[in-house]
PDB file of N, CA and C in Angstrom:
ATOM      1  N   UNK A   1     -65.871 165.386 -34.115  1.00  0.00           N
ATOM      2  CA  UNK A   1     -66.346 166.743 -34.317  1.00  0.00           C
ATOM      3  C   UNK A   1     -65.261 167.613 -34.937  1.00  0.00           C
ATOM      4  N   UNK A   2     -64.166 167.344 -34.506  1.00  0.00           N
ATOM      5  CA  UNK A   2     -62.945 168.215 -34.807  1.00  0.00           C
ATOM      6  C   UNK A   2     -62.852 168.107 -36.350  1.00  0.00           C
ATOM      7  N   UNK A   3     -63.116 166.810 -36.876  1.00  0.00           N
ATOM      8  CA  UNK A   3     -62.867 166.742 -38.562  1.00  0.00           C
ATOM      9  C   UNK A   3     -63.751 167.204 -39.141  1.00  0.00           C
ATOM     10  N   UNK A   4     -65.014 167.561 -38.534  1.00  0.00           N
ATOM     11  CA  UNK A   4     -65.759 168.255 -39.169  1.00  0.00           C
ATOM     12  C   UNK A   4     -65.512 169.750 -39.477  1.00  0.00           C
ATOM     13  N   UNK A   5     -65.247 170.185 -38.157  1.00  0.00           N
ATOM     14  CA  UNK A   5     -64.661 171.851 -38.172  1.00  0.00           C
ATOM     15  C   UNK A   5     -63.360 171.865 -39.529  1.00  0.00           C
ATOM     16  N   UNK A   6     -62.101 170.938 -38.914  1.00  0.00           N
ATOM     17  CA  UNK A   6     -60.846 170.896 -39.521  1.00  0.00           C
ATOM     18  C   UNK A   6     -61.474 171.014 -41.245  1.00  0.00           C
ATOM     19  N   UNK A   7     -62.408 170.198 -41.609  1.00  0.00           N
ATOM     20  CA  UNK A   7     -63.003 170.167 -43.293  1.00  0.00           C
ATOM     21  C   UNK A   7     -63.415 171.993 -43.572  1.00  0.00           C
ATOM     22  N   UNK A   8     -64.047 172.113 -42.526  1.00  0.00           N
ATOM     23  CA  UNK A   8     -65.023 173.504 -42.466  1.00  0.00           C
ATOM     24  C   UNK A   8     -63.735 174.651 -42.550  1.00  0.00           C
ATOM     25  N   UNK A   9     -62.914 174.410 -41.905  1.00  0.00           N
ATOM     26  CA  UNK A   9     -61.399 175.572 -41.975  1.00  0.00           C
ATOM     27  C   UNK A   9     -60.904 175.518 -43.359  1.00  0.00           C
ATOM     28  N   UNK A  10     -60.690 174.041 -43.720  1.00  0.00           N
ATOM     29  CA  UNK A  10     -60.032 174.113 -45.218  1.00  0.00           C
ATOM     30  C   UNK A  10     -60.736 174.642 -46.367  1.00  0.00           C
ATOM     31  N   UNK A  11     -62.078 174.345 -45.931  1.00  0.00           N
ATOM     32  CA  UNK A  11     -62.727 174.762 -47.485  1.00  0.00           C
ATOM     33  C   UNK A  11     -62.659 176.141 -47.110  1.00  0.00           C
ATOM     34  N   UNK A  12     -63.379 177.024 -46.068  1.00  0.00           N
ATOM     35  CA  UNK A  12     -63.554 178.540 -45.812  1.00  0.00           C
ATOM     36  C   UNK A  12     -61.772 178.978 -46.297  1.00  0.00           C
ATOM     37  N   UNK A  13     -61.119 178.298 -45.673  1.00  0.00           N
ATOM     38  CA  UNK A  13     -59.877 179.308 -46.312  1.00  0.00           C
ATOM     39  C   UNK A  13     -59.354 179.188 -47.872  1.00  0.00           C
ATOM     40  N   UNK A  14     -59.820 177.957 -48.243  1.00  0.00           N
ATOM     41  CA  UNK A  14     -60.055 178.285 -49.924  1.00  0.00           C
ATOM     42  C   UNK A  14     -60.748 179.062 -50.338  1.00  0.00           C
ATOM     43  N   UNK A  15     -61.616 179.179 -50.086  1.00  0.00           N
ATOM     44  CA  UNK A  15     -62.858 179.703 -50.583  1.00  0.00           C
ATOM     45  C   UNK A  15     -62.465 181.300 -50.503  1.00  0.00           C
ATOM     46  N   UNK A  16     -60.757 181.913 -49.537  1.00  0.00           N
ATOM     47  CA  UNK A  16     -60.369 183.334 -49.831  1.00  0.00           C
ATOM     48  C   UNK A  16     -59.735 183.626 -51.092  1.00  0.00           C
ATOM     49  N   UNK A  17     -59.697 182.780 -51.912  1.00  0.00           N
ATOM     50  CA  UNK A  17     -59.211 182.764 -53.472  1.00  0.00           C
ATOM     51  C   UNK A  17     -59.852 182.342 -54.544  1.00  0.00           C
ATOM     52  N   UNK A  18     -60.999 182.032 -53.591  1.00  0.00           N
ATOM     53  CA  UNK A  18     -62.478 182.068 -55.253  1.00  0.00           C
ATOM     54  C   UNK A  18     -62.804 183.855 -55.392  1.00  0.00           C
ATOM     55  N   UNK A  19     -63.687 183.508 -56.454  1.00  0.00           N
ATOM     56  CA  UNK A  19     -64.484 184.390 -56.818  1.00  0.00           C
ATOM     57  C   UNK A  19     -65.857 184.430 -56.121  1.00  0.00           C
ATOM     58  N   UNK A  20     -66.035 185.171 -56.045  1.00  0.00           N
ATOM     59  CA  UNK A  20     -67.383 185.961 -55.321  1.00  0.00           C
ATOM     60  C   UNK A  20     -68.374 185.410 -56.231  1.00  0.00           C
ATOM     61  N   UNK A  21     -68.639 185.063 -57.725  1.00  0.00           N
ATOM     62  CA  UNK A  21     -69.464 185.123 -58.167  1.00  0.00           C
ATOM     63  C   UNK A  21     -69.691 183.394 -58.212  1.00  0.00           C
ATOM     64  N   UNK A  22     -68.441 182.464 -57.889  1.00  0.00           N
ATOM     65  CA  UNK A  22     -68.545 181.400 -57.726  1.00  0.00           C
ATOM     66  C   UNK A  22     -69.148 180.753 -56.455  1.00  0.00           C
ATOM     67  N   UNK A  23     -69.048 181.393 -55.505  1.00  0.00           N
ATOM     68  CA  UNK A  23     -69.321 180.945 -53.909  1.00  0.00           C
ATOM     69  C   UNK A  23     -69.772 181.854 -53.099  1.00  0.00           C
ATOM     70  N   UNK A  24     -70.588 181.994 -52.152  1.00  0.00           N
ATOM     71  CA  UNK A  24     -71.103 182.066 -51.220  1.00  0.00           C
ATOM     72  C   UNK A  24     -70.391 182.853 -50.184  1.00  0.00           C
ATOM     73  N   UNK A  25     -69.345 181.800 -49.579  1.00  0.00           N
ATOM     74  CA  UNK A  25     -68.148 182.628 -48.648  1.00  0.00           C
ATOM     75  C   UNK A  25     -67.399 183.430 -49.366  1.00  0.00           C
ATOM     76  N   UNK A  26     -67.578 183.634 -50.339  1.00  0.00           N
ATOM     77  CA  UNK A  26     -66.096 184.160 -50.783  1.00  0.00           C
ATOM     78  C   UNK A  26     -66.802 185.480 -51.151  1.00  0.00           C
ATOM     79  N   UNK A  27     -68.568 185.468 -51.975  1.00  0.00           N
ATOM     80  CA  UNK A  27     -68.758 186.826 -51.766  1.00  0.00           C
ATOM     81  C   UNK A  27     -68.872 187.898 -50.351  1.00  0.00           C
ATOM     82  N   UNK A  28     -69.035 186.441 -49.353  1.00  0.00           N
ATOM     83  CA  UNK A  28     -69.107 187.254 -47.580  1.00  0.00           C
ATOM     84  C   UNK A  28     -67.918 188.238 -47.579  1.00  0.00           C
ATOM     85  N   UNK A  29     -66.583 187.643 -48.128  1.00  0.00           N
ATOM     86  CA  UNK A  29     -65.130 187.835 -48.287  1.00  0.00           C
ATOM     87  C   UNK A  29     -65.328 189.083 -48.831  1.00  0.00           C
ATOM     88  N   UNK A  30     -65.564 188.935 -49.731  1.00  0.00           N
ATOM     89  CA  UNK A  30     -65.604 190.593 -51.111  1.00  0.00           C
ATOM     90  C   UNK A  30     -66.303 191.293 -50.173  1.00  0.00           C
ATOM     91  N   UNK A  31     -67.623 191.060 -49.646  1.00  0.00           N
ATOM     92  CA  UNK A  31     -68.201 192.169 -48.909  1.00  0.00           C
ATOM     93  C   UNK A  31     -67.702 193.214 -47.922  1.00  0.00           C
ATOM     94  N   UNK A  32     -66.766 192.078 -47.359  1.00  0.00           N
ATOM     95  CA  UNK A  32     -66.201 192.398 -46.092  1.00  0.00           C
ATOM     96  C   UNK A  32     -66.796 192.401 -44.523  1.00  0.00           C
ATOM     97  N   UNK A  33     -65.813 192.679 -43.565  1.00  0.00           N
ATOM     98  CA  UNK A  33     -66.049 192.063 -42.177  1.00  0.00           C
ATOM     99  C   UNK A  33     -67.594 192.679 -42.089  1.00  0.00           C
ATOM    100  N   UNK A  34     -68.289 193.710 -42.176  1.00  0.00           N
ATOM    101  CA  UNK A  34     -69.595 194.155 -41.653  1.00  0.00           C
ATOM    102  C   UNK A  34     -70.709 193.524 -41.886  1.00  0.00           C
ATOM    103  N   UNK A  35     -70.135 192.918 -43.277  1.00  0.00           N
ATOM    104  CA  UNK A  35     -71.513 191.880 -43.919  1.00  0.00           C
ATOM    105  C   UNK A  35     -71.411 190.509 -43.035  1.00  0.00           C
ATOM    106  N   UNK A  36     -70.171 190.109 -42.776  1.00  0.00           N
ATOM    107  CA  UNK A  36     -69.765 188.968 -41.884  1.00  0.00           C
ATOM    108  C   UNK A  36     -70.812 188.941 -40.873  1.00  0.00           C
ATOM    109  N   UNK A  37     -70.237 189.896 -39.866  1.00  0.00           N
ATOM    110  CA  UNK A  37     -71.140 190.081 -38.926  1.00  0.00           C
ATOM    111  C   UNK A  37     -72.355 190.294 -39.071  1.00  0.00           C
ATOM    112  N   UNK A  38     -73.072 191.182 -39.577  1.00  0.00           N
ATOM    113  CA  UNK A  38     -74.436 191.206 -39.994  1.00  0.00           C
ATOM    114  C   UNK A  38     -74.908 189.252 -40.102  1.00  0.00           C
ATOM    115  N   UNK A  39     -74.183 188.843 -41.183  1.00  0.00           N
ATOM    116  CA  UNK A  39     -74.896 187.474 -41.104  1.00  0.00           C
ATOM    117  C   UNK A  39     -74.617 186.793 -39.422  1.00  0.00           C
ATOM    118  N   UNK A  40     -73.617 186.865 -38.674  1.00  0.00           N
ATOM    119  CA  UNK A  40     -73.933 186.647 -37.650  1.00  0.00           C
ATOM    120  C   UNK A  40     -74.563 186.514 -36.665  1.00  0.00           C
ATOM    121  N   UNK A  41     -74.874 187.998 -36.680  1.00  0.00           N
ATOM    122  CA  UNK A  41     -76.093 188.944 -35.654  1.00  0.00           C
ATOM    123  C   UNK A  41     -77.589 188.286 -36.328  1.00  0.00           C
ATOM    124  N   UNK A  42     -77.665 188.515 -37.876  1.00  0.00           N
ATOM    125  CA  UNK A  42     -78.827 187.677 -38.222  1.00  0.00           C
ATOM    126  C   UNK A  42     -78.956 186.346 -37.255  1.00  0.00           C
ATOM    127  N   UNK A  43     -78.045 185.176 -37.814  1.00  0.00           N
ATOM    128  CA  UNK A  43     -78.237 183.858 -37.538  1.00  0.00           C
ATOM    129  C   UNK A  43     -77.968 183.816 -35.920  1.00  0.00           C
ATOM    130  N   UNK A  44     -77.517 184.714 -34.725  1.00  0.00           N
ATOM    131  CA  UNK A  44     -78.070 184.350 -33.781  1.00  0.00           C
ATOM    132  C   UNK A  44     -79.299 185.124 -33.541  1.00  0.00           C
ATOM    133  N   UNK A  45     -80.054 185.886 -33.971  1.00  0.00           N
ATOM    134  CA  UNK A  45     -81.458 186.143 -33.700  1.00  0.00           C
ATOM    135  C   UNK A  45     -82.014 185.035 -34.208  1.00  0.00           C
ATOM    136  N   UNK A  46     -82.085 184.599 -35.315  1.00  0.00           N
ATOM    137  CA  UNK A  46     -82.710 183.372 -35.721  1.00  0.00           C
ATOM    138  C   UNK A  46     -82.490 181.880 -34.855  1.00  0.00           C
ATOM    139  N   UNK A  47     -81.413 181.928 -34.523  1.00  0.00           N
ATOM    140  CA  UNK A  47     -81.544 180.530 -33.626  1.00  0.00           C
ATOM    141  C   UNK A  47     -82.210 181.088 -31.564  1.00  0.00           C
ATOM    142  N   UNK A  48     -81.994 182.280 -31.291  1.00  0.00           N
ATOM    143  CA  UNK A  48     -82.622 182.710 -30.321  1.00  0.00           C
ATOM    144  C   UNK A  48     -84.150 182.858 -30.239  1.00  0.00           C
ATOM    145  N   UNK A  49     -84.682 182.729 -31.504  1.00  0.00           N
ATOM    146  CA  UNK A  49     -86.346 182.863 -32.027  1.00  0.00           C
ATOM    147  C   UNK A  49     -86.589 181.401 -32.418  1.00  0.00           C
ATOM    148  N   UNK A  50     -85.577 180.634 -32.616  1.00  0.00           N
ATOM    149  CA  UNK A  50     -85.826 179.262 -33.060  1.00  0.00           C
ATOM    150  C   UNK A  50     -86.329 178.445 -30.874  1.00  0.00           C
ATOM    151  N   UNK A  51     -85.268 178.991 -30.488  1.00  0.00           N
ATOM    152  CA  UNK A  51     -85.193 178.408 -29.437  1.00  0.00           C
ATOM    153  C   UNK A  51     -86.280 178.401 -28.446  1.00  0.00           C
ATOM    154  N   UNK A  52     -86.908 180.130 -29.053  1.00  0.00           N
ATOM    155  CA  UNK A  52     -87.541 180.647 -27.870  1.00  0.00           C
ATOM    156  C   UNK A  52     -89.204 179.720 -28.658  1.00  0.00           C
ATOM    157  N   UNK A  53     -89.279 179.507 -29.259  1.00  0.00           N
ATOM    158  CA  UNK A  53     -90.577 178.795 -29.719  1.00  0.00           C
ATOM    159  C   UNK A  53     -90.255 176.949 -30.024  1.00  0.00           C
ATOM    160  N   UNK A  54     -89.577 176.717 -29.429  1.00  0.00           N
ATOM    161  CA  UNK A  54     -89.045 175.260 -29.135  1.00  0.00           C
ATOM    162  C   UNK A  54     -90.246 174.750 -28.234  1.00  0.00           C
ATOM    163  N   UNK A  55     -91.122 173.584 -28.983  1.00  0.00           N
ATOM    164  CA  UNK A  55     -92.253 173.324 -27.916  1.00  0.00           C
ATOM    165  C   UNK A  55     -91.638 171.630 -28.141  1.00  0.00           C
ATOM    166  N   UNK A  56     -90.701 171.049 -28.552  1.00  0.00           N
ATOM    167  CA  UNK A  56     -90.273 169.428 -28.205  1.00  0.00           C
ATOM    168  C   UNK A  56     -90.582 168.682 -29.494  1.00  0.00           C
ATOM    169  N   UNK A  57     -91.365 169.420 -30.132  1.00  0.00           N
ATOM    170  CA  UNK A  57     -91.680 168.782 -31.680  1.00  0.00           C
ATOM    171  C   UNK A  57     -90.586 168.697 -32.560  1.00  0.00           C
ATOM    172  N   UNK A  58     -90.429 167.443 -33.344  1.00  0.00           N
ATOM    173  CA  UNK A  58     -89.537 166.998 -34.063  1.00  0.00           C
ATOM    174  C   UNK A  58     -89.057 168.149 -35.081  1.00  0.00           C
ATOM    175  N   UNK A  59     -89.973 169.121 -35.749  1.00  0.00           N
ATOM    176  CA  UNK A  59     -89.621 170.363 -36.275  1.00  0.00           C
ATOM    177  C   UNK A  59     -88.948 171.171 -35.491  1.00  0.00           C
ATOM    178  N   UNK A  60     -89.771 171.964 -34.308  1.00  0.00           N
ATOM    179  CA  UNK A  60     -88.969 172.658 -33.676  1.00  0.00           C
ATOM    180  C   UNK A  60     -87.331 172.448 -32.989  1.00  0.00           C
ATOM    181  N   UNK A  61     -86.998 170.802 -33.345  1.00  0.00           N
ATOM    182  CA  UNK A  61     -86.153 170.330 -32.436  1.00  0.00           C
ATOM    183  C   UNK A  61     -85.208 170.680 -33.868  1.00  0.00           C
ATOM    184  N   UNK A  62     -85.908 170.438 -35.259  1.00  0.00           N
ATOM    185  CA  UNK A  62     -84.475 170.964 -36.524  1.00  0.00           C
ATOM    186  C   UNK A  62     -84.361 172.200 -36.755  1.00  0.00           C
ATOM    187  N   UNK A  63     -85.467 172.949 -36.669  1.00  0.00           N
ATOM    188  CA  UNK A  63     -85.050 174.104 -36.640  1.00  0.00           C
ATOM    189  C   UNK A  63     -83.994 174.809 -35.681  1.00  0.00           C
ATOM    190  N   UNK A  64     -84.276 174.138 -34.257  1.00  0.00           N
ATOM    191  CA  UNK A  64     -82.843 174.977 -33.500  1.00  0.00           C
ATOM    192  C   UNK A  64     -81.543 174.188 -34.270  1.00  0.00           C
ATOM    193  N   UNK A  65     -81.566 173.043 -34.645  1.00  0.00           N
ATOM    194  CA  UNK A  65     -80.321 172.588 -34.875  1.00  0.00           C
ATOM    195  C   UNK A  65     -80.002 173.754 -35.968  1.00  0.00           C
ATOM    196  N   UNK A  66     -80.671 173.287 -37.040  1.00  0.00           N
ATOM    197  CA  UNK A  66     -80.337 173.999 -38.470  1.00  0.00           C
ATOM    198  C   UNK A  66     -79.921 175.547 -38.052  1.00  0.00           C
ATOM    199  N   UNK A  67     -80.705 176.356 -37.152  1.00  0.00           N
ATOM    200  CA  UNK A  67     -80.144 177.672 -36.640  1.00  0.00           C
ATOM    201  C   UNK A  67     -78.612 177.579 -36.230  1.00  0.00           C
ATOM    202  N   UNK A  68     -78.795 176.539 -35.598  1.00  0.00           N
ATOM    203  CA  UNK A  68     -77.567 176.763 -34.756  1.00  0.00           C
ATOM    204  C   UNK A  68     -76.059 176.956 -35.486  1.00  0.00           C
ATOM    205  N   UNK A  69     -76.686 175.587 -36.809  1.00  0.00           N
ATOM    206  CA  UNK A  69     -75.369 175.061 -37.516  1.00  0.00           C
ATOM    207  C   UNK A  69     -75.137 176.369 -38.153  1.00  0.00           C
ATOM    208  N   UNK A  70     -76.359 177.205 -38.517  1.00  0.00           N
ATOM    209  CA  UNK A  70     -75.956 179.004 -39.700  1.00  0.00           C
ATOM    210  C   UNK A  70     -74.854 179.462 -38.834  1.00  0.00           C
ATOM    211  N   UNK A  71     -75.498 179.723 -37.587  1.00  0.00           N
ATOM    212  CA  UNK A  71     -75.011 180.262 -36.537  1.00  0.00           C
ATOM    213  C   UNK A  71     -73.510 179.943 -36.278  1.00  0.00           C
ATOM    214  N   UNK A  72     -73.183 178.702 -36.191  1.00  0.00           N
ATOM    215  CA  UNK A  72     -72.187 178.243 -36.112  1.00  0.00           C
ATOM    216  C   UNK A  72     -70.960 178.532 -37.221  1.00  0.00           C
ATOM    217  N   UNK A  73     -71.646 178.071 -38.643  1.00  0.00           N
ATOM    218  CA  UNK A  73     -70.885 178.664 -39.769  1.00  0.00           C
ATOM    219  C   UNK A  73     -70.656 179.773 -40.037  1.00  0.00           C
ATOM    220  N   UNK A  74     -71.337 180.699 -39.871  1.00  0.00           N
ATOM    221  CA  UNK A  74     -71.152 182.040 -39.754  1.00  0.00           C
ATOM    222  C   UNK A  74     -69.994 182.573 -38.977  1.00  0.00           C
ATOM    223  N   UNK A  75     -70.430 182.190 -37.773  1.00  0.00           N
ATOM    224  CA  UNK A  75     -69.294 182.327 -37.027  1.00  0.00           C
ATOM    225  C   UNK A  75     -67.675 181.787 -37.404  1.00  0.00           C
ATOM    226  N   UNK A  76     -67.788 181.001 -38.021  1.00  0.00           N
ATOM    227  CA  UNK A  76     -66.605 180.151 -38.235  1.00  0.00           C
ATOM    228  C   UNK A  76     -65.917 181.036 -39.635  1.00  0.00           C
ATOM    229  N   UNK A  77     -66.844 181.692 -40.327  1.00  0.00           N
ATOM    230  CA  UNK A  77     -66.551 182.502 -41.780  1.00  0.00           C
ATOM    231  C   UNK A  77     -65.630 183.781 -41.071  1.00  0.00           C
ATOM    232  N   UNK A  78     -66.864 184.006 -40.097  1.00  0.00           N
ATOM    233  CA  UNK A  78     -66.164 185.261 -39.366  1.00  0.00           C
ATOM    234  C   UNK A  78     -64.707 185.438 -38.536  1.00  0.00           C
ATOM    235  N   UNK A  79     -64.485 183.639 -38.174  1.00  0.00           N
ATOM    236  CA  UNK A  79     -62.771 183.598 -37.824  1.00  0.00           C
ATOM    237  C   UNK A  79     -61.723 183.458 -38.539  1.00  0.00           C
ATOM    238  N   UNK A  80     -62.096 183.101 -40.102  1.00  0.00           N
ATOM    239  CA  UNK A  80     -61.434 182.697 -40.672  1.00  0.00           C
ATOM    240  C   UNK A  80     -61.460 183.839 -41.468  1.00  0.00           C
ATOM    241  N   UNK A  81     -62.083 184.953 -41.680  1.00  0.00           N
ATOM    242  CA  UNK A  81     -61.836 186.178 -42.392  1.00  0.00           C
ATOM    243  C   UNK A  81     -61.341 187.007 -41.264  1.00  0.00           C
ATOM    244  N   UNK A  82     -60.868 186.689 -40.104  1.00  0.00           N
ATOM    245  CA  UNK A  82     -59.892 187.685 -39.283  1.00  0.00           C
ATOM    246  C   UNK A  82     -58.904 186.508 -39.238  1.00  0.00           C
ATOM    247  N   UNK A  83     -58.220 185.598 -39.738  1.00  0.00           N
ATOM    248  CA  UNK A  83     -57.157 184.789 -40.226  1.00  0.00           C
ATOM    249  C   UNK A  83     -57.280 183.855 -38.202  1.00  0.00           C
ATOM    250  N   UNK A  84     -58.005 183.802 -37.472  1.00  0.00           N
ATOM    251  CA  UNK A  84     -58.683 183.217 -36.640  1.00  0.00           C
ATOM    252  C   UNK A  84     -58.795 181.865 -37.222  1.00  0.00           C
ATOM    253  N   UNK A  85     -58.779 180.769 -35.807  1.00  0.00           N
ATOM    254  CA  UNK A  85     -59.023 179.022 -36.657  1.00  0.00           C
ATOM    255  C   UNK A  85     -59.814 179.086 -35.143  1.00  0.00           C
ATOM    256  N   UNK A  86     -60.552 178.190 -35.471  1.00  0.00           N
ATOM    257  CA  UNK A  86     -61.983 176.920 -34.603  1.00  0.00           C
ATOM    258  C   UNK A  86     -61.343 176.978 -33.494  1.00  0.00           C
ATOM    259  N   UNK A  87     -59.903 175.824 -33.343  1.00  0.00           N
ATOM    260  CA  UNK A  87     -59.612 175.765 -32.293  1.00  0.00           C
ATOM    261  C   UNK A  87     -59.092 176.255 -31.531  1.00  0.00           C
ATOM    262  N   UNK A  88     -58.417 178.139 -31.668  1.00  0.00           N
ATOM    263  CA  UNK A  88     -58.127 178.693 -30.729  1.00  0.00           C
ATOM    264  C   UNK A  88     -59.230 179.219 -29.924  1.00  0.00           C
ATOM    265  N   UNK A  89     -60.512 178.979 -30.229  1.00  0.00           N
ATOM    266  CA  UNK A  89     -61.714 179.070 -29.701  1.00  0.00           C
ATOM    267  C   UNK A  89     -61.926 177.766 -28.798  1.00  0.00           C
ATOM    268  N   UNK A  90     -61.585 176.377 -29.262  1.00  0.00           N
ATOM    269  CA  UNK A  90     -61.924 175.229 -28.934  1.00  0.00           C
ATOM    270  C   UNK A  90     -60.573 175.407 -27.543  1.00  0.00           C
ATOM    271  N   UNK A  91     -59.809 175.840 -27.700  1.00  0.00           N
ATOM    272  CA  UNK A  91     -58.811 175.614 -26.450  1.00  0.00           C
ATOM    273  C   UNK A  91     -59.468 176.836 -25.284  1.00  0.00           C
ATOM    274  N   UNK A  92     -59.760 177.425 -25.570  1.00  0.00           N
ATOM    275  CA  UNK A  92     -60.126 178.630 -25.062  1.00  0.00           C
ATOM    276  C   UNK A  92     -61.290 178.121 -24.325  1.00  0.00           C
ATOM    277  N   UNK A  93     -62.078 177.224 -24.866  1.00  0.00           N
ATOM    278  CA  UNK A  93     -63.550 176.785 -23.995  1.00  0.00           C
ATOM    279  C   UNK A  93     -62.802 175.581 -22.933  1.00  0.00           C
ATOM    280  N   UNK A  94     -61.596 174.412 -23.717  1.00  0.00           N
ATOM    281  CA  UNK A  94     -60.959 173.779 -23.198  1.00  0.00           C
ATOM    282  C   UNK A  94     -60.311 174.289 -21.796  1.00  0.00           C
ATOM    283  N   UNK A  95     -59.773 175.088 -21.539  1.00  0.00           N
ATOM    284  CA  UNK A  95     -59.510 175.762 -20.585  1.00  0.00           C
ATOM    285  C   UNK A  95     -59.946 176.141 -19.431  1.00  0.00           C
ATOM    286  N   UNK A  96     -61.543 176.545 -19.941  1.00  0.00           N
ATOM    287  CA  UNK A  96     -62.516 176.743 -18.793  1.00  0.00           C
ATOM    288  C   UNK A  96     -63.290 175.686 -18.160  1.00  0.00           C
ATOM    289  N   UNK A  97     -62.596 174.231 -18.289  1.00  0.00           N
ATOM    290  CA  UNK A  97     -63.224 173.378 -18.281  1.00  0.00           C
ATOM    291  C   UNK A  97     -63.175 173.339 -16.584  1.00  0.00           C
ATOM    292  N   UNK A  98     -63.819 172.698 -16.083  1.00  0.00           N
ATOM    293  CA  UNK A  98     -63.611 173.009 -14.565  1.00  0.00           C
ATOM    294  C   UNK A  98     -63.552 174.029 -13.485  1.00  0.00           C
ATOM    295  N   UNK A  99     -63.517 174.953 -14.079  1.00  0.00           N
ATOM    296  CA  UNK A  99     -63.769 176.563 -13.597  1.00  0.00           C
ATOM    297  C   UNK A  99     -65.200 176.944 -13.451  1.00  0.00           C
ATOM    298  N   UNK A 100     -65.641 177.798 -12.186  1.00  0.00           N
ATOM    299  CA  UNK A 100     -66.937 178.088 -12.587  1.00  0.00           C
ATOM    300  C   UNK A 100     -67.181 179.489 -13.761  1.00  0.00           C
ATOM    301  N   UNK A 101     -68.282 179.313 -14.007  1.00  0.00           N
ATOM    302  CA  UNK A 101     -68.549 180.609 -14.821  1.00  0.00           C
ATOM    303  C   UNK A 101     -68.539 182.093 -13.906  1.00  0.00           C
ATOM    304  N   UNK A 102     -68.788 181.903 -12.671  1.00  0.00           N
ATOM    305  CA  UNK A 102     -68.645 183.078 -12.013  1.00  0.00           C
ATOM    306  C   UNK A 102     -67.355 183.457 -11.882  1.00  0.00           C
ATOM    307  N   UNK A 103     -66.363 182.614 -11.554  1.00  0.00           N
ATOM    308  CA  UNK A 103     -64.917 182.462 -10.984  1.00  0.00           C
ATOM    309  C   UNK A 103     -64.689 183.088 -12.806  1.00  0.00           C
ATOM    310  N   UNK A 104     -64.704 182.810 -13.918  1.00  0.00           N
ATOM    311  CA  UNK A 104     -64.193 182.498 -15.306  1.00  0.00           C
ATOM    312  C   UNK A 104     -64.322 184.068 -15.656  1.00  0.00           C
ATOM    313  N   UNK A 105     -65.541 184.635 -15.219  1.00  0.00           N
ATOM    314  CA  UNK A 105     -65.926 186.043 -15.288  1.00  0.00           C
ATOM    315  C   UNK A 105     -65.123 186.730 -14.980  1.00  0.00           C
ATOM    316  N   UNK A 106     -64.930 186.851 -13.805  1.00  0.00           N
ATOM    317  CA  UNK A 106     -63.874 187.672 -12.685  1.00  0.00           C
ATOM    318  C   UNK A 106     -63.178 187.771 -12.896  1.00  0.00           C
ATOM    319  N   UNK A 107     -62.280 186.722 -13.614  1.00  0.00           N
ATOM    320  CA  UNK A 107     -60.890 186.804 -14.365  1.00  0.00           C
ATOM    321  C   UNK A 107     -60.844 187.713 -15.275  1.00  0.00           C
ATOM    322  N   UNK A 108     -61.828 187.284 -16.408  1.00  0.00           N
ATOM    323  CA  UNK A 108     -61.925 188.596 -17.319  1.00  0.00           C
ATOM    324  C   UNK A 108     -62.057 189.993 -17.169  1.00  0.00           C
ATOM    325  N   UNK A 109     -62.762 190.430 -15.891  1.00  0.00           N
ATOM    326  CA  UNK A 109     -63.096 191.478 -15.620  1.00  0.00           C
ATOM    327  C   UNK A 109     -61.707 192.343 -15.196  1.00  0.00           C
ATOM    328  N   UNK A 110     -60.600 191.350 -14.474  1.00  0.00           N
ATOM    329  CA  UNK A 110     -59.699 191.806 -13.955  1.00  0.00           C
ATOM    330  C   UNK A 110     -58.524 192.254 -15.031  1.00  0.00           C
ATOM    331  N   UNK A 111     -58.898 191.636 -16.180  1.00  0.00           N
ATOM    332  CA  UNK A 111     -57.815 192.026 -17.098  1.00  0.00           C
ATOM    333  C   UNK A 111     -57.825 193.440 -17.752  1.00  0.00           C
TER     334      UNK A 111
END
């Protein structure tokens, strides 16, 4: 999984020295952080509407994926245009491994 992300970091941080009119991420880039997010906020409503009409059918089962993966990339555009990488996210979940989510909360709350 990691070489997948690690591919996904290299190209997104190339992609801060294309042209906008060449690529995709790079016009997210020109737009700037609000458009980032916006596609964010889009692609998790879309995978939350994907999910919520999930009846086990082989469609409904690609559509959450395919949501998820926007969702996912998006997100990943959005760490890498605040100079953010995958895995300080990936250590960060690493961490909570064994902790409950209630206990994981509390911590946060206390900071």
């Amino acid at each position: 999984m990691s070489d997948v992300l690690e591919a996904l970091q290299e190209t997104l941080e190339a992609r801060k020295s294309d042209g906008a009119e060449n690529s995709y991420v790079a016009s997210l880039y020109a737009k700037g952080l609000n458009k980032i997010l916006e596609k964010v906020g889009e692609e998790a409503t879309e995978t939350v509407l994907a999910a919520k009409d999930y009846d086990g059918t082989d469609a409904a089962r690609s559509a959450v994926i395919a949501e998820t993966a926007d969702l996912w990339f998006h997100s990943l555009v959005m760490l890498a245009h605040l100079d953010l990488r995958y895995d300080e996210v990936l250590d960060t979940l690493g961490n909570r491994i064994g902790t409950s989510g209630i206990e994981e909360k509390a911590t946060r709350a206390e900071k």
